[in-house]
Every structure is written in structure tokens, then in C-alpha cells.
N, C-alpha and C. Protein backbone atom coordinates (compact mmCIF):
# COMPACT_ATOMS: atom_id res chain seq x y z
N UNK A 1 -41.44 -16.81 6.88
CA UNK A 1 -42.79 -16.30 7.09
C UNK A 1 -43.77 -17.45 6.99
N UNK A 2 -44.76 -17.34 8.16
CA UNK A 2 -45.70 -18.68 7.40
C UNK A 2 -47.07 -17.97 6.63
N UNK A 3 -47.54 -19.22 6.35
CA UNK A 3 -48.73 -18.96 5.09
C UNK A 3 -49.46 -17.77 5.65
N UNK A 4 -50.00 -17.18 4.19
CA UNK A 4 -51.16 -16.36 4.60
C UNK A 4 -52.19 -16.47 4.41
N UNK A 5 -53.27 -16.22 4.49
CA UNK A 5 -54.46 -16.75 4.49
C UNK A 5 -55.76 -15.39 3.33
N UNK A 6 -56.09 -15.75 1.99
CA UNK A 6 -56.67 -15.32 1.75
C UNK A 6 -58.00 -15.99 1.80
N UNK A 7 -59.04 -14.86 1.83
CA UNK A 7 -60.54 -15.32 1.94
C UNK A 7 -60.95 -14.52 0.17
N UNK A 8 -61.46 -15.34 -0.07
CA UNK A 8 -61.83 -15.34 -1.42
C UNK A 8 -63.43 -15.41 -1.81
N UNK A 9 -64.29 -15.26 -2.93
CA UNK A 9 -65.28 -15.57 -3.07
C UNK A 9 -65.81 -16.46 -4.47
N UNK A 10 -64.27 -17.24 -4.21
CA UNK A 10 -64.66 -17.90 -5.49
C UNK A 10 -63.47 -17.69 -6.74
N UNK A 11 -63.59 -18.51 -7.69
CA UNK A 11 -63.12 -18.33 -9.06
C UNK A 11 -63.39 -17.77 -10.05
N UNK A 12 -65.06 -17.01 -9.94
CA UNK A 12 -65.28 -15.93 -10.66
C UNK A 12 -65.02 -14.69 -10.05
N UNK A 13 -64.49 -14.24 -9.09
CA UNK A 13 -63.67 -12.90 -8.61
C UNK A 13 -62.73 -13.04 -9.24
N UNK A 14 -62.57 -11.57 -10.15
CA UNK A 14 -61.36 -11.03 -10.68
C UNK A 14 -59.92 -11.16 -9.37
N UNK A 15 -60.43 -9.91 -8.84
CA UNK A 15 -59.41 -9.69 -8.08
C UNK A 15 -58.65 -10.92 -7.23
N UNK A 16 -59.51 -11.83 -7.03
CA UNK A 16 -58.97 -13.07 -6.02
C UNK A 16 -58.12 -13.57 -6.55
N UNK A 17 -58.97 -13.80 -8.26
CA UNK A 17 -57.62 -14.93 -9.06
C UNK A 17 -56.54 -14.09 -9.19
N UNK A 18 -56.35 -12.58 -9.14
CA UNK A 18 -55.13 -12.05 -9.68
C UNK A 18 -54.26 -11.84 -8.68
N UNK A 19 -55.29 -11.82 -7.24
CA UNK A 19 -54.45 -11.79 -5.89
C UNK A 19 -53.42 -13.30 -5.57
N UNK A 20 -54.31 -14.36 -5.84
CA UNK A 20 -53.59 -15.83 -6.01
C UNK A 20 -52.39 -16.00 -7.03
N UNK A 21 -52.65 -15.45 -8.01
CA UNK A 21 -51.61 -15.42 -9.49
C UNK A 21 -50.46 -14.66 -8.85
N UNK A 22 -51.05 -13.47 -8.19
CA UNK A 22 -49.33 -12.57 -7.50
C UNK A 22 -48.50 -13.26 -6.51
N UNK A 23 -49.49 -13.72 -5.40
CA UNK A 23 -48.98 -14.63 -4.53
C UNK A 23 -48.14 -15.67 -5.15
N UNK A 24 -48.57 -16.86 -6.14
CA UNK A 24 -47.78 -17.35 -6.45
C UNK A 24 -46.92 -17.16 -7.21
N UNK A 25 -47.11 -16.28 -8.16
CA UNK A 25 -45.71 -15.55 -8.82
C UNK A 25 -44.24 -14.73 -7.87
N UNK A 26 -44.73 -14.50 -6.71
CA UNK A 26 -43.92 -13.87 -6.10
C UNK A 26 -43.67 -15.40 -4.82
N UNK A 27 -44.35 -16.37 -5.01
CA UNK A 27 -43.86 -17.45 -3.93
C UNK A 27 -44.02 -17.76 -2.62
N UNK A 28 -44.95 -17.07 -2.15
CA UNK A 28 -45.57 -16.63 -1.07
C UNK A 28 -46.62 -17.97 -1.10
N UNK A 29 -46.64 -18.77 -0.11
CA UNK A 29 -47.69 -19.54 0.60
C UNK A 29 -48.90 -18.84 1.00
N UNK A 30 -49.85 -19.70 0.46
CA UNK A 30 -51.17 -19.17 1.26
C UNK A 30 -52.08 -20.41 1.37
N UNK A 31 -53.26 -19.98 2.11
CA UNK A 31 -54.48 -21.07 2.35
C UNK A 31 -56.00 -20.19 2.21
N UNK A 32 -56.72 -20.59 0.86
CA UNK A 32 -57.51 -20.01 0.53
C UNK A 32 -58.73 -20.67 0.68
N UNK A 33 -59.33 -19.68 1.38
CA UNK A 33 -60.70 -19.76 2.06
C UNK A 33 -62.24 -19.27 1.54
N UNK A 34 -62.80 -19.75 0.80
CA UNK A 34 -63.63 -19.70 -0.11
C UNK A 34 -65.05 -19.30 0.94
N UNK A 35 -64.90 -17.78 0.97
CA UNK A 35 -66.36 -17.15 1.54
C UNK A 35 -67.44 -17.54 1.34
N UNK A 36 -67.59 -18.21 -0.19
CA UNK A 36 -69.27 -18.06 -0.62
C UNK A 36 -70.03 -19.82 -0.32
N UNK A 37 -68.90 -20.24 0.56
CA UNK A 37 -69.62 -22.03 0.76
C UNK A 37 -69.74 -21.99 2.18
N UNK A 38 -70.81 -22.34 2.40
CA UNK A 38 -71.56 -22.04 3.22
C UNK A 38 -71.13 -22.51 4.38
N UNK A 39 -70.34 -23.44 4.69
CA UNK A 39 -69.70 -24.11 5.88
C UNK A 39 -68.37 -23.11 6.15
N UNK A 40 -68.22 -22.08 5.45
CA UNK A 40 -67.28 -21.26 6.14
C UNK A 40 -67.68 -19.62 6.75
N UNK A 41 -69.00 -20.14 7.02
CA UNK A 41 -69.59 -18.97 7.51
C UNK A 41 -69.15 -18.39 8.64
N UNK A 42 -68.54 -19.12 9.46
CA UNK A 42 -67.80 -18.66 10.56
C UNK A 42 -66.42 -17.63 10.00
N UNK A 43 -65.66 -18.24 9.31
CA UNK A 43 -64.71 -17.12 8.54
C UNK A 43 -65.55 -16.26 7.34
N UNK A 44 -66.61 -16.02 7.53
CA UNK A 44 -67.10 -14.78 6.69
C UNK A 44 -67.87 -13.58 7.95
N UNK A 45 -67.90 -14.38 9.05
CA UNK A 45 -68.37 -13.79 10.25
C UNK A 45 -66.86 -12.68 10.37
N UNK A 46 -65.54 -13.65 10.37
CA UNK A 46 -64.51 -12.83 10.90
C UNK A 46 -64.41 -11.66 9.98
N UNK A 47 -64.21 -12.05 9.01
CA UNK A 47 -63.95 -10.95 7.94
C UNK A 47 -64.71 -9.71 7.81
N UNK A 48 -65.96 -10.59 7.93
CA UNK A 48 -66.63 -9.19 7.88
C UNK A 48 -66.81 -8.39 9.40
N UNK A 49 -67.19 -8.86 9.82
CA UNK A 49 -67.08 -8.46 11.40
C UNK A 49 -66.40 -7.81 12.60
N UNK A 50 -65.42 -8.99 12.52
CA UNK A 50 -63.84 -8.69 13.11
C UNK A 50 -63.13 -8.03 12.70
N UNK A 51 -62.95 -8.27 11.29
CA UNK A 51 -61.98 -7.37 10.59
C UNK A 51 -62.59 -5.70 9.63
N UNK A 52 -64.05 -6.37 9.85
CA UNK A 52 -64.53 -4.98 8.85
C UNK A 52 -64.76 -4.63 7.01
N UNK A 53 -64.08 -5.86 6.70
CA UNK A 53 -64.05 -6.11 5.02
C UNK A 53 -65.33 -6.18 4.62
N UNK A 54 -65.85 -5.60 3.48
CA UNK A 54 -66.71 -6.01 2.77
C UNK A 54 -66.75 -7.20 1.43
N UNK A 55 -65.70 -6.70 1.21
CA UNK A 55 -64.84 -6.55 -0.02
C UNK A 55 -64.17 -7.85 -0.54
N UNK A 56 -63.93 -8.70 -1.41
CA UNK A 56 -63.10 -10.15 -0.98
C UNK A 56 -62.23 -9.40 -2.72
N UNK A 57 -60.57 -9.93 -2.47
CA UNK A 57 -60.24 -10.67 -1.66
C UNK A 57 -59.76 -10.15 -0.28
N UNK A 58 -59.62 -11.05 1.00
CA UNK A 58 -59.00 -10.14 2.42
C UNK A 58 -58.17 -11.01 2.33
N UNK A 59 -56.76 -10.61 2.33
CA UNK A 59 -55.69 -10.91 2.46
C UNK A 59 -55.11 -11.23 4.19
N UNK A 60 -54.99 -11.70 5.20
CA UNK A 60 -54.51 -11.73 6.50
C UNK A 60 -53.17 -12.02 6.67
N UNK A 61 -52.04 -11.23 7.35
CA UNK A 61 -50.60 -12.09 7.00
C UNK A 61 -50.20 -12.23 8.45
N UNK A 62 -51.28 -11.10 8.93
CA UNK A 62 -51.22 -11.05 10.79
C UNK A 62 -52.40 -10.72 11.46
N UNK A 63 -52.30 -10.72 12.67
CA UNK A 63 -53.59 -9.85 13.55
C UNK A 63 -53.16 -8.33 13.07
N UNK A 64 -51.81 -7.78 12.93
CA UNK A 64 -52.33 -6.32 12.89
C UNK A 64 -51.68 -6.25 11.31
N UNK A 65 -51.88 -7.00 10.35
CA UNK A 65 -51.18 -6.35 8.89
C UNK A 65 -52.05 -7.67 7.85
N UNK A 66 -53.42 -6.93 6.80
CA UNK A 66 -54.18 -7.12 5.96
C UNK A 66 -54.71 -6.56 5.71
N UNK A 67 -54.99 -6.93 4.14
CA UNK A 67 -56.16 -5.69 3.37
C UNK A 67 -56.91 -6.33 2.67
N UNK A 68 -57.82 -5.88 2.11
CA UNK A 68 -59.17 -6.33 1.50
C UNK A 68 -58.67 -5.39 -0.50
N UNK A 69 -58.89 -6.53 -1.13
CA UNK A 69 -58.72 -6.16 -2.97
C UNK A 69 -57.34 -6.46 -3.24
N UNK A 70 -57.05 -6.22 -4.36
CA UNK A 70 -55.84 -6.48 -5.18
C UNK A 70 -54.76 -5.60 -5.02
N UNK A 71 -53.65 -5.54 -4.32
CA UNK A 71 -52.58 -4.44 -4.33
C UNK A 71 -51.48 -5.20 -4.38
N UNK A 72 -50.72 -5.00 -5.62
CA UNK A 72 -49.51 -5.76 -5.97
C UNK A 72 -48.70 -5.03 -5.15
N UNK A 73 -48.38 -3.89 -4.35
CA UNK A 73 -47.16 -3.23 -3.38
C UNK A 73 -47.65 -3.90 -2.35
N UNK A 74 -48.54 -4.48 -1.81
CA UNK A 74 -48.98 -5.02 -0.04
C UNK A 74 -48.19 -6.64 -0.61
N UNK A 75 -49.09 -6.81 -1.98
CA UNK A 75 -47.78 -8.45 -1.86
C UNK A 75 -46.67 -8.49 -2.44
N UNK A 76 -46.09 -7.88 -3.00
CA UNK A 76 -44.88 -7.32 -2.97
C UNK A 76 -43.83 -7.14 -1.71
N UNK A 77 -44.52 -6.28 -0.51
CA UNK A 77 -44.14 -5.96 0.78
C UNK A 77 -43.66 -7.41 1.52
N UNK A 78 -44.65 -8.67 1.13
CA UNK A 78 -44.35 -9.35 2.28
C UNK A 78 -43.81 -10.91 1.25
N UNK A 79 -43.47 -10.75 0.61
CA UNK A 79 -42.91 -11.31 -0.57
C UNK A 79 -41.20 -11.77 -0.27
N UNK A 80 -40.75 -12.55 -0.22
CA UNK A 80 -39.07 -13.37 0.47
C UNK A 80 -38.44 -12.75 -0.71
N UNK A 81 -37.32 -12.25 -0.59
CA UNK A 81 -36.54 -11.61 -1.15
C UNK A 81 -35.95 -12.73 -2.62
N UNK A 82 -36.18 -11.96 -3.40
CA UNK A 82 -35.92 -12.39 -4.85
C UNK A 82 -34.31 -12.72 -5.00
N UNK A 83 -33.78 -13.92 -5.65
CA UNK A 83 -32.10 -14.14 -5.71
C UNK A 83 -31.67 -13.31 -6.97
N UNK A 84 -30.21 -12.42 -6.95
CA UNK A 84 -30.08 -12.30 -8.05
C UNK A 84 -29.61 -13.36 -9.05
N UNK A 85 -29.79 -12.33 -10.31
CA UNK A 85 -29.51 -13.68 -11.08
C UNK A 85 -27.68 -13.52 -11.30
């Protein structure tokens, strides 16, 4: 799978840091895109716009599969299969 791309609003959002903490606990690549600086106004155009989010964090893993907030079953879902031990 390649990276996913969260849009974030920073390090004082709850939900972002706990969305980043799952991601990397579960090992999942991403590239995080910090809404609230001002040179990424073009990806706050998409998000909100294109995609309809109000909400950060927006998670993107495709054109047709992302969500906006914290849901440990959506990263869970797209999460590489765990080895047993």
C-alpha cells in the first residue's frame, strides 16, 4: 500500500496526534499535511471543498476511501497484516 496522507491542524489537535500515534502503532506510512500554515492553503481548499471535511484530522488513502476524525476501525481496516507471534 503506499502512504497516506493525513491533513492535520497541528500538534495541538487531539485527534490528529492520536490519529498519527495509531498510524504508527499499526505501521502504516503517511505524509502529514499541516492545514493551519498558510502555504498549504491549496490542500485546505481540497479538503474542505473537494472533499467536504470540516473537521481535521482527514485521513485520504484514495480518491474514493477517507474520513475526517479519529476512528481506530478505518485504521485498523487499512493497516498490513500483523505477523503472528
Amino acid at each position: 500500500m503506499s502512504a497516506v496522507t493525513v491533513y492535520t491542524t497541528g500538534r495541538g489537535c487531539p485527534r490528529c496526534v492520536w490519529t498519527m500515534r495509531r498510524l504508527d502503532e499499526r505501521g502504516i506510512q503517511y505524509l502529514e499535511i499541516d492545514l493551519s500554515i498558510p502555504t498549504n492553503a491549496a490542500a485546505r481548499e481540497y479538503v474542505t471543498e473537494d472533499l467536504g471535511y470540516a473537521e481535521a484530522p482527514v485521513v485520504v488513502v484514495s480518491d474514493q476511501d477517507h474520513w475526517s476524525g479519529f476512528d481506530r476501525d478505518l485504521i485498523d481496516r487499512i493497516a498490513p497484516p500483523q505477523e503472528e507471534a
